[in-house]
Protein backbone atom coordinates (compact mmCIF):
# COMPACT_ATOMS: atom_id res chain seq x y z
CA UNK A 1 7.21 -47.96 17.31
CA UNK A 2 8.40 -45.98 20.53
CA UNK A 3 11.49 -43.30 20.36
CA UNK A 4 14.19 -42.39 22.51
CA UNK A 5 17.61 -40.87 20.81
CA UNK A 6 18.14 -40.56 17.70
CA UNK A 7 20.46 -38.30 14.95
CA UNK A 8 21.23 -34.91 15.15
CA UNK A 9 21.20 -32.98 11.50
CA UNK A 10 21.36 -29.19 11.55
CA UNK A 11 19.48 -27.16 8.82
CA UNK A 12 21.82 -25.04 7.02
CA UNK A 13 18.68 -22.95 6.21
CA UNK A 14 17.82 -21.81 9.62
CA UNK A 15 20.40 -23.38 12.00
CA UNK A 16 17.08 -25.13 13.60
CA UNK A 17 18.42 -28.98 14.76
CA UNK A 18 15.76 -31.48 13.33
CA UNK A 19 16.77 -34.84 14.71
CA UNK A 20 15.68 -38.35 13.20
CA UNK A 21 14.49 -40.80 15.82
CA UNK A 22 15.50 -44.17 16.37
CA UNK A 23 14.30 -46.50 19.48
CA UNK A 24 11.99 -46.59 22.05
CA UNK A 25 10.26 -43.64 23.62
CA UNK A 26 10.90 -43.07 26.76
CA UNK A 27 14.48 -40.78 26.81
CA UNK A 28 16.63 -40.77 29.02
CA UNK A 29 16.50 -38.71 32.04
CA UNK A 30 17.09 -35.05 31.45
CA UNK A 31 17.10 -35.36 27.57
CA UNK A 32 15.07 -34.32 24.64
CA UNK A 33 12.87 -36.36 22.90
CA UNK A 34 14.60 -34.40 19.23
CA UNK A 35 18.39 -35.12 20.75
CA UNK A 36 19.74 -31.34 21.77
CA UNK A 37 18.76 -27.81 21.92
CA UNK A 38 18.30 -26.60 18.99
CA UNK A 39 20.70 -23.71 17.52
CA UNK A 40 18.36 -20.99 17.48
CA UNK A 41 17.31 -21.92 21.26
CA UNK A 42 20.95 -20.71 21.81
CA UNK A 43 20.80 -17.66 19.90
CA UNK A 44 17.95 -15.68 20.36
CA UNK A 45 19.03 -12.67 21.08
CA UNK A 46 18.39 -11.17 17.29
CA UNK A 47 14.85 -11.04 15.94
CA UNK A 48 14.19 -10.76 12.36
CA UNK A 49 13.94 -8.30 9.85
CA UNK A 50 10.81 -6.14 10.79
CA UNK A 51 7.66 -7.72 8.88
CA UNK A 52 5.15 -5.57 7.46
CA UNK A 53 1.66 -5.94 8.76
CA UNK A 54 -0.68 -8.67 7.57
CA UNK A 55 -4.38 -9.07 8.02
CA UNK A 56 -4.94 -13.23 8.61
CA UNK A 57 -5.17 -13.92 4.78
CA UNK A 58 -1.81 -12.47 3.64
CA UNK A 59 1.17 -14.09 3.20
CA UNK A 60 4.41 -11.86 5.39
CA UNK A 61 7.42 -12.19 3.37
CA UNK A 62 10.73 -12.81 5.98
CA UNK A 63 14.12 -13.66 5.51
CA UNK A 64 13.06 -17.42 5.63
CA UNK A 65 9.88 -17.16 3.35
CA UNK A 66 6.79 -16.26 2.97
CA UNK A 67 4.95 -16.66 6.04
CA UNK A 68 1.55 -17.75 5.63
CA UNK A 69 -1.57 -17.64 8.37
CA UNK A 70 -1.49 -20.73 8.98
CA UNK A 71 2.24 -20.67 9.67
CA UNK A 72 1.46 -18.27 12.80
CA UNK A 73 -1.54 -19.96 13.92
CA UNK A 74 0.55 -23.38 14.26
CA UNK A 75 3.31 -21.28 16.99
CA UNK A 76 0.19 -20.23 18.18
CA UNK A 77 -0.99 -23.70 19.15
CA UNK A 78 2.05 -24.84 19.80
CA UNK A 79 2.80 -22.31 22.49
CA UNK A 80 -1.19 -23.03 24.46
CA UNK A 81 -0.74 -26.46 23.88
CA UNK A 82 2.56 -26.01 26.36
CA UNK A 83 0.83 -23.38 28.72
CA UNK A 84 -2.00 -26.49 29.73
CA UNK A 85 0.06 -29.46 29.55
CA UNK A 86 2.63 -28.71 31.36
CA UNK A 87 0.77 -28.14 34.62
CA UNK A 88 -0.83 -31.21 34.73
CA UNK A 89 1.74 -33.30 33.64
CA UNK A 90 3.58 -31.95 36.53
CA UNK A 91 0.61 -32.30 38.88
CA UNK A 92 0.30 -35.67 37.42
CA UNK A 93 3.88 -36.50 38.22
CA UNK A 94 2.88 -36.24 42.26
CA UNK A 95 -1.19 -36.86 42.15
CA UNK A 96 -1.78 -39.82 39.75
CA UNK A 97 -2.44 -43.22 41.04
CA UNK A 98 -0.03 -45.67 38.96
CA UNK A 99 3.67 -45.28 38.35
CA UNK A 100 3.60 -45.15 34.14
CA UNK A 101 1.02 -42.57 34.30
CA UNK A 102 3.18 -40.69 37.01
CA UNK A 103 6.52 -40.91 34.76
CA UNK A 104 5.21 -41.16 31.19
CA UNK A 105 2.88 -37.37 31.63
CA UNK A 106 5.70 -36.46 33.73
CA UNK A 107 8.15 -36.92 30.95
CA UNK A 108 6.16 -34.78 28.73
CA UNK A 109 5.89 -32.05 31.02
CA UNK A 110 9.70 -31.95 30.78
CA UNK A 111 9.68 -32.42 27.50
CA UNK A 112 6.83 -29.22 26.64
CA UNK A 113 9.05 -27.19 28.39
CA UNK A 114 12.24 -27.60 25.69
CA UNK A 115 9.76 -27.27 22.71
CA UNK A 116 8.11 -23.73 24.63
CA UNK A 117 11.38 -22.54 24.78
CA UNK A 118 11.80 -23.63 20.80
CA UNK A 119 8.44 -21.87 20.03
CA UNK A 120 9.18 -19.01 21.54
CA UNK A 121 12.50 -18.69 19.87
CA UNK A 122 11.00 -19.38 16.61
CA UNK A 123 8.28 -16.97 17.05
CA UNK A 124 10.40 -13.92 18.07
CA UNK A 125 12.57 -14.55 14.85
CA UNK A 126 9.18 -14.27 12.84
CA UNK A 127 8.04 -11.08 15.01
CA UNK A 128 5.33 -13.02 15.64
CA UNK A 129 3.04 -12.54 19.11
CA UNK A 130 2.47 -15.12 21.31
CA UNK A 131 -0.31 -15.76 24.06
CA UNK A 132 0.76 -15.72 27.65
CA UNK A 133 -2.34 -17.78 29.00
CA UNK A 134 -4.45 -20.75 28.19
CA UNK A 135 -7.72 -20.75 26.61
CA UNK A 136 -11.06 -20.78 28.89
CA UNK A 137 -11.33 -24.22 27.09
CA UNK A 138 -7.83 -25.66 28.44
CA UNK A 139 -8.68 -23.91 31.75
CA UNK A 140 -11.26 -25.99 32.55
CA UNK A 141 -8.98 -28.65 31.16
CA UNK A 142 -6.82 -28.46 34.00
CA UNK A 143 -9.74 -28.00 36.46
CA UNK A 144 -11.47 -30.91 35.49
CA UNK A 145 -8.13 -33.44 35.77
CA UNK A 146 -6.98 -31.91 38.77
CA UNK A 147 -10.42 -32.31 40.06
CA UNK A 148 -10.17 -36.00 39.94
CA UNK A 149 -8.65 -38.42 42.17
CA UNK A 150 -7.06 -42.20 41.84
CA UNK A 151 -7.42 -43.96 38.21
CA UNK A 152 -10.13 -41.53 37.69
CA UNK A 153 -7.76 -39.05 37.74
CA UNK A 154 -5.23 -40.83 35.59
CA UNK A 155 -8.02 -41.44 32.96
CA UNK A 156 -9.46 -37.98 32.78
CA UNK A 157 -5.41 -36.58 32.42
CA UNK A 158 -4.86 -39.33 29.70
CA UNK A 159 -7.90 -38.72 28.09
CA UNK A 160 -7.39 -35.18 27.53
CA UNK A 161 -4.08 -34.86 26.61
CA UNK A 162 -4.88 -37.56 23.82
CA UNK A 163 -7.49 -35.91 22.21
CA UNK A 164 -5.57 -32.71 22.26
CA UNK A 165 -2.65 -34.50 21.00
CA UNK A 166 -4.58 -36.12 18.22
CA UNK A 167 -6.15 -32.86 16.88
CA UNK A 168 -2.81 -30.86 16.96
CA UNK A 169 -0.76 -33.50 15.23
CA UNK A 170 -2.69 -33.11 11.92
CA UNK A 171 -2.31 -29.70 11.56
CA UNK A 172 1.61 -29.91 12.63
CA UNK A 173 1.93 -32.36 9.56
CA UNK A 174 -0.58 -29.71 7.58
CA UNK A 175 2.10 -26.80 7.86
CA UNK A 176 5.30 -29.35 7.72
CA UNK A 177 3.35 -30.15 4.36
CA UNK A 178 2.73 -26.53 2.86
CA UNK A 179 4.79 -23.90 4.17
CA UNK A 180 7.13 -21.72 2.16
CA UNK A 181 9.16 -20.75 5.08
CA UNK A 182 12.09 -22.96 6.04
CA UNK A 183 12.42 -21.82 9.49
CA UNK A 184 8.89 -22.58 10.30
CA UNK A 185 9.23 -26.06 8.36
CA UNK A 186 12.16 -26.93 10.22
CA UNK A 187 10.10 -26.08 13.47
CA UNK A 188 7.11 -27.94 12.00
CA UNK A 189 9.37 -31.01 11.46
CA UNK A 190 10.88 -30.97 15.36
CA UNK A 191 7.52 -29.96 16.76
CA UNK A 192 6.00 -33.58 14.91
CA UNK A 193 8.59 -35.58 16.26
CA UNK A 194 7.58 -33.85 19.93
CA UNK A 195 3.71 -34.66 19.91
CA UNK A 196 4.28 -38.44 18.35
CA UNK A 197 6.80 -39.23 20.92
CA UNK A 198 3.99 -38.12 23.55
CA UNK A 199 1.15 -39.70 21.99
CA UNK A 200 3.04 -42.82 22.15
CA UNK A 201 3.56 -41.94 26.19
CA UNK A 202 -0.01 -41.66 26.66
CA UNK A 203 -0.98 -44.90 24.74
CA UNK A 204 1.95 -46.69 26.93
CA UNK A 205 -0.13 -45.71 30.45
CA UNK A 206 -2.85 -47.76 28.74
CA UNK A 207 -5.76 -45.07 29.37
CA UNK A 208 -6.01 -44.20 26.10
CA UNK A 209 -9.13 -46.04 25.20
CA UNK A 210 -11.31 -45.16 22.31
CA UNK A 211 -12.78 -42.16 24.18
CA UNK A 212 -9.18 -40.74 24.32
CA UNK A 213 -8.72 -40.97 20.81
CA UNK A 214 -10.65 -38.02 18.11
CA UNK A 215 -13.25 -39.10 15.43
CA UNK A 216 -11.88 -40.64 12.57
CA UNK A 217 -11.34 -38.76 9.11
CA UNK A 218 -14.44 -39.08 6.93
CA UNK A 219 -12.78 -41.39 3.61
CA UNK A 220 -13.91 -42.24 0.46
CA UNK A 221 -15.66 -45.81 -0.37
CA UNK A 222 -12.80 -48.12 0.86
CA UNK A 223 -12.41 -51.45 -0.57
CA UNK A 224 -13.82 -54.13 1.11
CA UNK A 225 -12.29 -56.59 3.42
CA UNK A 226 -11.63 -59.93 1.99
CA UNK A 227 -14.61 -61.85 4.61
CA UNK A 228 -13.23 -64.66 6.25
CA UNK A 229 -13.27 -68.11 4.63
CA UNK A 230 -12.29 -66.74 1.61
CA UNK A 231 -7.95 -66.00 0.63
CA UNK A 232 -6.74 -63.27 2.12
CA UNK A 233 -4.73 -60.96 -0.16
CA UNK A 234 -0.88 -62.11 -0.65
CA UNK A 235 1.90 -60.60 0.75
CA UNK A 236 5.45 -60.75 0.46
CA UNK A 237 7.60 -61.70 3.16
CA UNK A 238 7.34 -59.08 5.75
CA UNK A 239 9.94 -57.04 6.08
CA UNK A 240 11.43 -56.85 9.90
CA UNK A 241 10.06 -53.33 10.63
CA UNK A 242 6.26 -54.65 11.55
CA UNK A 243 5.39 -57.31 14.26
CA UNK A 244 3.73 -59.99 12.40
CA UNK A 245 1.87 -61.61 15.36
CA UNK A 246 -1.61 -63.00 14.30
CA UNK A 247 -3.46 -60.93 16.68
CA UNK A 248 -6.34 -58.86 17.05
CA UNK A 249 -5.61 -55.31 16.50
CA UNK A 250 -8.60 -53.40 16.97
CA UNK A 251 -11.70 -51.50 15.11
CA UNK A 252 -10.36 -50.85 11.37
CA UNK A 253 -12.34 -47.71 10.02
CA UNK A 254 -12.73 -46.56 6.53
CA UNK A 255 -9.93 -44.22 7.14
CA UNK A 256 -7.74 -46.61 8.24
CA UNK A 257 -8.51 -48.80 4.68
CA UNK A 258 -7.73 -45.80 2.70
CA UNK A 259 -4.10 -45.04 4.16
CA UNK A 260 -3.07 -48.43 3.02
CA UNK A 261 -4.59 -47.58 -0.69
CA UNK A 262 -3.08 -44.21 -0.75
CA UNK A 263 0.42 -45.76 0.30
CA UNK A 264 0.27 -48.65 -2.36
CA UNK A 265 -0.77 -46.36 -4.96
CA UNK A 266 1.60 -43.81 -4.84
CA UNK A 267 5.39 -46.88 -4.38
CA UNK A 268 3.45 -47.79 -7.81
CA UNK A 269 3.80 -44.31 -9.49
CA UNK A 270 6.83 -43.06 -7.55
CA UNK A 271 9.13 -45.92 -7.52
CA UNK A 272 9.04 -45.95 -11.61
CA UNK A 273 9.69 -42.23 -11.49
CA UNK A 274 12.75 -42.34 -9.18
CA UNK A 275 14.50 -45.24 -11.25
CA UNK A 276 14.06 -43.07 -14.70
CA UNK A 277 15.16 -40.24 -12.50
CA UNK A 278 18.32 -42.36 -11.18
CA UNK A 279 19.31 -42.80 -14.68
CA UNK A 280 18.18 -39.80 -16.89
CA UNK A 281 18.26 -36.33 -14.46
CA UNK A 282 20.40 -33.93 -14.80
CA UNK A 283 21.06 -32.73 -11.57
CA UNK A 284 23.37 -34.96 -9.36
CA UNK A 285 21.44 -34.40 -6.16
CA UNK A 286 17.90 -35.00 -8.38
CA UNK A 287 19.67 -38.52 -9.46
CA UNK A 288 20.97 -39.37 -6.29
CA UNK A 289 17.75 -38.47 -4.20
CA UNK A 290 15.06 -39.14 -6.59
CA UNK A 291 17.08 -43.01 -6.70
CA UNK A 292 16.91 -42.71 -2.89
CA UNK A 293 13.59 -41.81 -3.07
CA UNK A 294 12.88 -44.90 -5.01
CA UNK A 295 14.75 -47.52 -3.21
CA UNK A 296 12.96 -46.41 0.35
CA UNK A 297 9.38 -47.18 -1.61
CA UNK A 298 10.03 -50.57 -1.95
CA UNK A 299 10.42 -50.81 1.43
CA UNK A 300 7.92 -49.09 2.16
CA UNK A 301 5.50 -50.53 -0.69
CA UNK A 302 6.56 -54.33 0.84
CA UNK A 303 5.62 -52.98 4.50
CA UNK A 304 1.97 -51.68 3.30
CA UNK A 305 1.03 -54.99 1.27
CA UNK A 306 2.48 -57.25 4.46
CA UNK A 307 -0.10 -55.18 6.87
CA UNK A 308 -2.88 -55.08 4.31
CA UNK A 309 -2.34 -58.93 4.30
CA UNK A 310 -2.59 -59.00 7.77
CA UNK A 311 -5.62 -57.01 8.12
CA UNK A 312 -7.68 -58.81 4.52
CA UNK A 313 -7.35 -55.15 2.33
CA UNK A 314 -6.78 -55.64 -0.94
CA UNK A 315 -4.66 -53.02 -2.73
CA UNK A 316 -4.64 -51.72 -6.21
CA UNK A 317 -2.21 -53.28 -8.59
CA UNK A 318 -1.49 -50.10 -10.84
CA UNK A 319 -1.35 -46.79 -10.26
CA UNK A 320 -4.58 -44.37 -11.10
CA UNK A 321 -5.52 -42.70 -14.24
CA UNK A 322 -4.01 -39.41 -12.81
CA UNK A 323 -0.63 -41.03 -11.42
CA UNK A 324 -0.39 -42.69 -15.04
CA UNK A 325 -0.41 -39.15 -16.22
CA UNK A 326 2.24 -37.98 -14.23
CA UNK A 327 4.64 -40.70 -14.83
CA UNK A 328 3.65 -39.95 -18.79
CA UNK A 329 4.65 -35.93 -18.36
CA UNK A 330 7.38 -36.59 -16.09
CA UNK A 331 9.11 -38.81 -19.02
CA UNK A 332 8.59 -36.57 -21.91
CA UNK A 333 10.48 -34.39 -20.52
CA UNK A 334 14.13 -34.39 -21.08
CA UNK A 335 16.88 -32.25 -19.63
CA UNK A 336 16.20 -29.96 -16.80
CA UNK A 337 12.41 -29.61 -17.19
CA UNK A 338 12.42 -33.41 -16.55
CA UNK A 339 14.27 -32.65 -12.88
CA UNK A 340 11.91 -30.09 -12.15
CA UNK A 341 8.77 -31.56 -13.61
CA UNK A 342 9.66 -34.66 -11.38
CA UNK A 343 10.62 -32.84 -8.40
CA UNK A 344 7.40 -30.74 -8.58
CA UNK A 345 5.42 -34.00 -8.70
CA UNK A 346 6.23 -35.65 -6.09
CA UNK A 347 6.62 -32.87 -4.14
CA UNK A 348 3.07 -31.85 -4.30
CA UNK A 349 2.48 -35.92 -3.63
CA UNK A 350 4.14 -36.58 -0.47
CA UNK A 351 2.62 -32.90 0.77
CA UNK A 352 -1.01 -34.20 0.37
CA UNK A 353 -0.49 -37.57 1.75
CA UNK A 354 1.78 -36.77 4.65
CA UNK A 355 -1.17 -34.76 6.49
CA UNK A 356 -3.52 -38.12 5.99
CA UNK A 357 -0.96 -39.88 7.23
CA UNK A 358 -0.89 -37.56 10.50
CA UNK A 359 -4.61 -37.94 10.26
CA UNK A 360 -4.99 -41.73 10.98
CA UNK A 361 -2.25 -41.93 13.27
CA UNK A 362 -4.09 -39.53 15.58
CA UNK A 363 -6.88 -41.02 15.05
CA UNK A 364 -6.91 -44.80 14.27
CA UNK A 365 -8.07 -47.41 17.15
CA UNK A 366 -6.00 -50.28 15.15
CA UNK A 367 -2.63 -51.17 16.77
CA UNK A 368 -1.37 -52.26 13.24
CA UNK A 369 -2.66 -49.26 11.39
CA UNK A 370 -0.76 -47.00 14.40
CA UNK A 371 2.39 -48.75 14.06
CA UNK A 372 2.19 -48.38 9.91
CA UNK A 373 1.33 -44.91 10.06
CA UNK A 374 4.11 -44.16 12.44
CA UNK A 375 6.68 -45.87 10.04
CA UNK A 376 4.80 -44.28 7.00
CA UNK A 377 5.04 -40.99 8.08
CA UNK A 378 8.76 -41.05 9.39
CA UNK A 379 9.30 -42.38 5.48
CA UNK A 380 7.20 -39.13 3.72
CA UNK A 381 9.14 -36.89 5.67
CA UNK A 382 12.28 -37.73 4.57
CA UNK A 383 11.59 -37.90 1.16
CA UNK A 384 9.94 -34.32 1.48
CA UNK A 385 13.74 -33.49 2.77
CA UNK A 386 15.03 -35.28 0.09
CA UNK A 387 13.20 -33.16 -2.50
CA UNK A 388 13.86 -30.06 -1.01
CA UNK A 389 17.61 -31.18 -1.12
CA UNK A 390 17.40 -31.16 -4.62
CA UNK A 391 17.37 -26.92 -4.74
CA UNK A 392 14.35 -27.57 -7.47
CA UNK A 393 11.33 -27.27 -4.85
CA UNK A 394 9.43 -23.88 -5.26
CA UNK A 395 6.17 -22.31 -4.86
CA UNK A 396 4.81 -24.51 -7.07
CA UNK A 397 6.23 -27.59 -5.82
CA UNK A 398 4.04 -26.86 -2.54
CA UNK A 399 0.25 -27.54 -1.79
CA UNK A 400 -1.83 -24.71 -1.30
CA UNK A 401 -1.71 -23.38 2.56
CA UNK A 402 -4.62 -24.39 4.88
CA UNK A 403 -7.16 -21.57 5.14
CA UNK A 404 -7.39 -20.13 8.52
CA UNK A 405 -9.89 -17.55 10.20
CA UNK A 406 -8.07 -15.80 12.12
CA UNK A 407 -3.96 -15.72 12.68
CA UNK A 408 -1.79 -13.57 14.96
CA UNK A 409 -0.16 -10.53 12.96
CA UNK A 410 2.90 -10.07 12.95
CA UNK A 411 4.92 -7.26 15.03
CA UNK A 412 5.24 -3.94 12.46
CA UNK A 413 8.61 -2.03 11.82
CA UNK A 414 7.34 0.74 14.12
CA UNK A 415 6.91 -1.25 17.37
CA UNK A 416 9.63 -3.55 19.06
CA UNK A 417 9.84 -7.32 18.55
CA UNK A 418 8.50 -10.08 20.49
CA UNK A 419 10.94 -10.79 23.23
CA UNK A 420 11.11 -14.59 24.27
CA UNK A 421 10.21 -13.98 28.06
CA UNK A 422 10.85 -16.87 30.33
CA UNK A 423 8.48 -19.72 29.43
CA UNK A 424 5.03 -18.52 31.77
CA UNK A 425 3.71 -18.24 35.04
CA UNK A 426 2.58 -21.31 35.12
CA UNK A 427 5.84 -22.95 34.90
């Protein structure tokens, strides 16, 4: 699955342009890999409402929501993941030794620039400070790559980036996931669609090996994969979204296994509860997206049993104990406690799956697995938009916030705002 393009929506909640992507990855020459600037870009010359202080465990309430620590530690990583990268993909652009390397870290240099300018944005709106140099760690990053020479060089660049890519996308998906504040989901949402566009132009150099790529997730007991000589598991007929090539895909880990399970499981609990939802819910927008909802999981459900087909998984044929449970709650309810009990349900769902879903496509060494993730991920978030559409998605419709250590404060009343400076030095 490789981006370039795609369709411009903007959120009425913060004016933040969140763009759904479409087509291969490499965009076009002075574009962005999310479409357009986004609105706020354009209009920063307004911070927030002052925020009250915080110590790193408090939620700051702001015009857009609560703002948790986790919240400010993602613009934080955002905004030193764009003070590193952006050197050497520029040095890379002139120093490395093949042509896709050259273009491809290149492009995302270009492209770190647009989302630093986004961060930035975002973070003076929130009061929120930002660093102005990278870590010692990222410093001898860029010391070590630019250290190098020929494909050494184009390895070592590769290499890095990867693994920082791979660690960061989790916790993008984490926030997207968990936060109460629109303007930081919206950011969380565009700032996703930035780091799996360039994960997908570092695996296109074809550097990033195994060593590029972070640990798997520890999982559960998987099931176990049918041994050859013996029937695979059935599958339907595959849907035109996945290659179907008989080939060899690579290493499939544990974690790999249980994204396929996790993805069956939950088209069999959700796909019930969006057809009784199509028919019985009150709200027009819970009908019409909860039957949306629905439709898209047997896609999606067809896609999962095709690759787990492919690969000799076997799946589960009903949904757990617990999912039983919900489906059970969900339709004793009648009138508008069954929109929001339903709502609420799969809200909390689709926020604990979509950050395992980020997981093993950082992580996973399987081509197939990559490709599935990519696809199953682009499918959770829009049916977390879809919920949220339906006006019923509160507090309790969210899972609980990541703990952090340590988060930046936000700027009090009494001193002025973050201003968005131009990008860094570095630049």
């Amino acid at each position: 699955m490789r981006y370039a393009g795609g369709r411009i929506a903007v959120t009425a909640a913060s004016g933040l342009v969140v763009l759904q992507l479409v087509g291969a990855c490499a965009a076009p020459e002075g574009a962005r890999p999310d479409g357009d600037v986004p609105a706020f870009v354009a209009a920063t010359g307004t911070a927030g409402p002052a925020a009250a202080p915080a110590a790193a465990g408090d939620f700051v309430d702001t015009e857009w929501g609560p703002l948790s620590p986790a919240d400010r530690v993602l613009l934080m990583k955002v905004r030193l993941a764009g003070l590193w990268e952006i050197p050497v993909g520029r040095e890379a652009r002139t120093k490395a030794a093949r042509p896709r390397t050259r273009t491809n870290l290149g492009e995302m240099a270009r492209q770190h620039v647009l989302l630093d300018a986004d961060v930035r944005a975002v973070a003076r709106k929130l009061r929120v400070t930002l660093p102005d140099t990278p870590t010692d760690e990222q410093l001898g990053w860029i010391a070590e790559i630019s250290g190098k020479s020929g494909t050494a060089y184009d390895r070592t660049a590769v290499k890095r980036l990867r693994q920082a890519h791979g660690t960061v996308f989790p916790v993008i998906a984490q926030v997207r996931a968990t936060t109460r504040n629109t303007l930081v989901r919206d950011f969380a949402e565009l700032a996703a669609r930035f780091v799996n566009a360039h994960m997908d132009l570092l695996e296109a150099t074809g550097f990033a090996d195994s060593a590029a790529i972070p640990a798997p997730p520890d999982a559960g007991p998987p099931p176990e994969v049918v041994p050859p000589g013996e029937p695979a598991p059935v599958a339907p007929p595959a849907t035109k979204l996945l290659d179907q090539s008989p080939r060899d895909t690579g290493p499939l880990s544990p974690a790999d296994i249980d994204l396929l399970v996790k993805v069956r499981q939950a088209g069999l609990w959700e796909i019930p509860v969006g057809r009784e939802a199509a028919a019985r819910a009150v709200g027009e927008k819970t009908r019409k997206n909860l039957g949306e909802i629905a439709r898209q999981h047997e896609l999606l459900d067809a896609d999962v049993r095709a690759v787990a087909a492919r690969l000799r998984v076997p799946l589960p044929d009903e949904p757990t104990d617990e999912q039983q449970g919900w489906i059970m709650e969900i339709f004793l309810k009648t009138g508008e406690e069954f929109d929001q009990t339903a709502v609420t349900r799969l809200r909390v769902a689709h926020g604990k799956v979509f950050p395992v879903i980020a997981q093993v496509r950082a992580t996973t060494r399987n081509s197939a697995i990559r490709d599935f993730a990519d696809l199953a991920a682009r499918f959770v978030r829009t049916h977390m938009s879809l919920l949220e559409g339906t006006g019923l998605v509160g507090e309790t419709s969210l899972p609980s916030a990541p703990e952090v250590t340590t988060a930046p404060e936000p700027v009090p009343d009494d001193r002025p705002a973050p201003s968005a400076p131009p990008a860094t030095s570095l630049l």
